[in-house]
Protein backbone atom coordinates (compact mmCIF):
# COMPACT_ATOMS: atom_id res chain seq x y z
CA UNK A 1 -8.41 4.06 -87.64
CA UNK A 2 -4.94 5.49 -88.49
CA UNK A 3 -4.67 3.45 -92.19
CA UNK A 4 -8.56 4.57 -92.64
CA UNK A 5 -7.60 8.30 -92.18
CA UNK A 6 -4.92 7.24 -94.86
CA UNK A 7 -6.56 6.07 -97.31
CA UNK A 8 -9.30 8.99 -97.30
CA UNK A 9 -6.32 11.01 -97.45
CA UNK A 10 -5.13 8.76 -100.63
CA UNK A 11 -8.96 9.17 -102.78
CA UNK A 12 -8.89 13.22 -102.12
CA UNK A 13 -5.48 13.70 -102.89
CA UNK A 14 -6.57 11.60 -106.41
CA UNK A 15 -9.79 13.83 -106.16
CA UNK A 16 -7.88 16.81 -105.45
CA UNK A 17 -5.30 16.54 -108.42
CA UNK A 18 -8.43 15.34 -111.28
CA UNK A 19 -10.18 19.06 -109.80
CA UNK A 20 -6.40 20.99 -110.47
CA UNK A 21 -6.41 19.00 -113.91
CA UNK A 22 -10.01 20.00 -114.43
CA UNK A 23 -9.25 24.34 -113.88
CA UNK A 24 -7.95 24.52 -117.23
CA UNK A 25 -11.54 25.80 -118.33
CA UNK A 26 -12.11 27.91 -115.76
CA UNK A 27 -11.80 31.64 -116.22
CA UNK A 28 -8.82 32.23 -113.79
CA UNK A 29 -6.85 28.75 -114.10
CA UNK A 30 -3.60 28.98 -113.05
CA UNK A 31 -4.91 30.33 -109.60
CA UNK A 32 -6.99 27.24 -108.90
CA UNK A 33 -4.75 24.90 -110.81
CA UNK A 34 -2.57 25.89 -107.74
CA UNK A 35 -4.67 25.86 -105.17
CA UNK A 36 -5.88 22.34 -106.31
CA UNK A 37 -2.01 21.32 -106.42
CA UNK A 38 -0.94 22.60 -103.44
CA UNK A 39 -3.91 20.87 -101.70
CA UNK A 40 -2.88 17.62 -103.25
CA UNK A 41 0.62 17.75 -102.36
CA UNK A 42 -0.34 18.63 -98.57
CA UNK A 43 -2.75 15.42 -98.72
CA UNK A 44 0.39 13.38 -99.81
CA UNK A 45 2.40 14.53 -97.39
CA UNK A 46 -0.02 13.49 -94.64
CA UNK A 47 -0.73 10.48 -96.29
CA UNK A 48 3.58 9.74 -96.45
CA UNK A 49 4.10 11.49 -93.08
CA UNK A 50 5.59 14.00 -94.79
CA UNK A 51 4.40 17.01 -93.07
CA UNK A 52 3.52 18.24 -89.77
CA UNK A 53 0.02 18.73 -88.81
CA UNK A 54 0.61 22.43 -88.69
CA UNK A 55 0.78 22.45 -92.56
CA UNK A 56 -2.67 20.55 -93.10
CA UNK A 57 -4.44 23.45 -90.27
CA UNK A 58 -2.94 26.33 -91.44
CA UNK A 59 -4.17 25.81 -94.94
CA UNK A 60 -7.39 24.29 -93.31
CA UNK A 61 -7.75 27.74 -91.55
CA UNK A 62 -6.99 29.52 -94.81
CA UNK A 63 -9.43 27.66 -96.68
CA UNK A 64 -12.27 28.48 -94.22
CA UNK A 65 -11.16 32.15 -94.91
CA UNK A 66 -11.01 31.66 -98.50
CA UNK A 67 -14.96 30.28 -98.16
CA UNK A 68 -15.96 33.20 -96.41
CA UNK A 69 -14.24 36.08 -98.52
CA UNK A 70 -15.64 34.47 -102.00
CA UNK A 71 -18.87 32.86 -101.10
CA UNK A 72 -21.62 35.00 -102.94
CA UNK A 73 -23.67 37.36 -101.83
CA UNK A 74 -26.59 35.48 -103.29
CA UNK A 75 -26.65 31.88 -103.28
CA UNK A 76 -27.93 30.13 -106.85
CA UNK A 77 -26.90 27.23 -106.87
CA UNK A 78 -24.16 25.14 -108.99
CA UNK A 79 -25.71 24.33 -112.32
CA UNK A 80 -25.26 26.60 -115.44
CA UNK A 81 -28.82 27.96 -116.08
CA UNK A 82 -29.92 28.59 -112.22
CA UNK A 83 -28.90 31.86 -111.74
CA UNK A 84 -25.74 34.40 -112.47
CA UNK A 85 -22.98 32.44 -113.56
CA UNK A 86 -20.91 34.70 -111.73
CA UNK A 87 -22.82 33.57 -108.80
CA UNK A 88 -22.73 30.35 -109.10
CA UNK A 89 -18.66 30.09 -110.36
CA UNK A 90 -18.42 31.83 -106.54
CA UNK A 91 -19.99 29.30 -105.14
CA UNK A 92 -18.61 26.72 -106.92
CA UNK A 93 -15.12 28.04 -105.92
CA UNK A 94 -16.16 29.05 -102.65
CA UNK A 95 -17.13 25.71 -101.44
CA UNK A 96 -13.89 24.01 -103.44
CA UNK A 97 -12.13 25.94 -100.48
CA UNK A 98 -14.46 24.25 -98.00
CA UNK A 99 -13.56 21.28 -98.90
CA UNK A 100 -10.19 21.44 -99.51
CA UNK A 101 -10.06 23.01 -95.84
CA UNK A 102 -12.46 20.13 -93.73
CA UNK A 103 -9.97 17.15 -95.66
């Protein structure tokens, strides 16, 4: 179970580092260029033993708190042409920090 954990941990930090590579569209992108970076280097480090597991919950915690503080106040969706793009970059963003924060 130990080398399966590992190499999920391997395919999001890949994940993780295409989505920092991705931000450089994105209105604010040397905040989520960041975020994205930081949350592949954290994967690494579990992945290498690298870090302690208080690293990976911390920014877990922080993460859930990041979801909750952007999430919109009205849900459209993801694609371009559903709603408010405002919304839906929110959302977008908002559930990048969900996921970044269950791996």
């Amino acid at each position: 179970m130990k080398h399966f954990f590992k190499f999920v941990g391997g395919v999001f930090a890949i994940l993780f580092f295409f989505s920092a590579v991705l931000q450089y569209n994105d209105p604010d992108p040397l905040f989520w260029i960041a975020i994205y970076g930081i949350a592949t280097l954290i994967t690494l480090g579990f992945v290498f033993n690298k870090v302690s597991y208080k690293v990976p919950a911390l920014v877990g915690l922080l993460g859930v708190i990041g979801f909750i503080l952007i999430f919109p106040e009205k849900f459209e969706g993801f694609a371009i042409g559903q709603g408010d793009i405002k919304n839906i970059e929110e959302a977008r963003e908002a559930f990048g920090l969900l996921i970044i924060s269950m791996v």
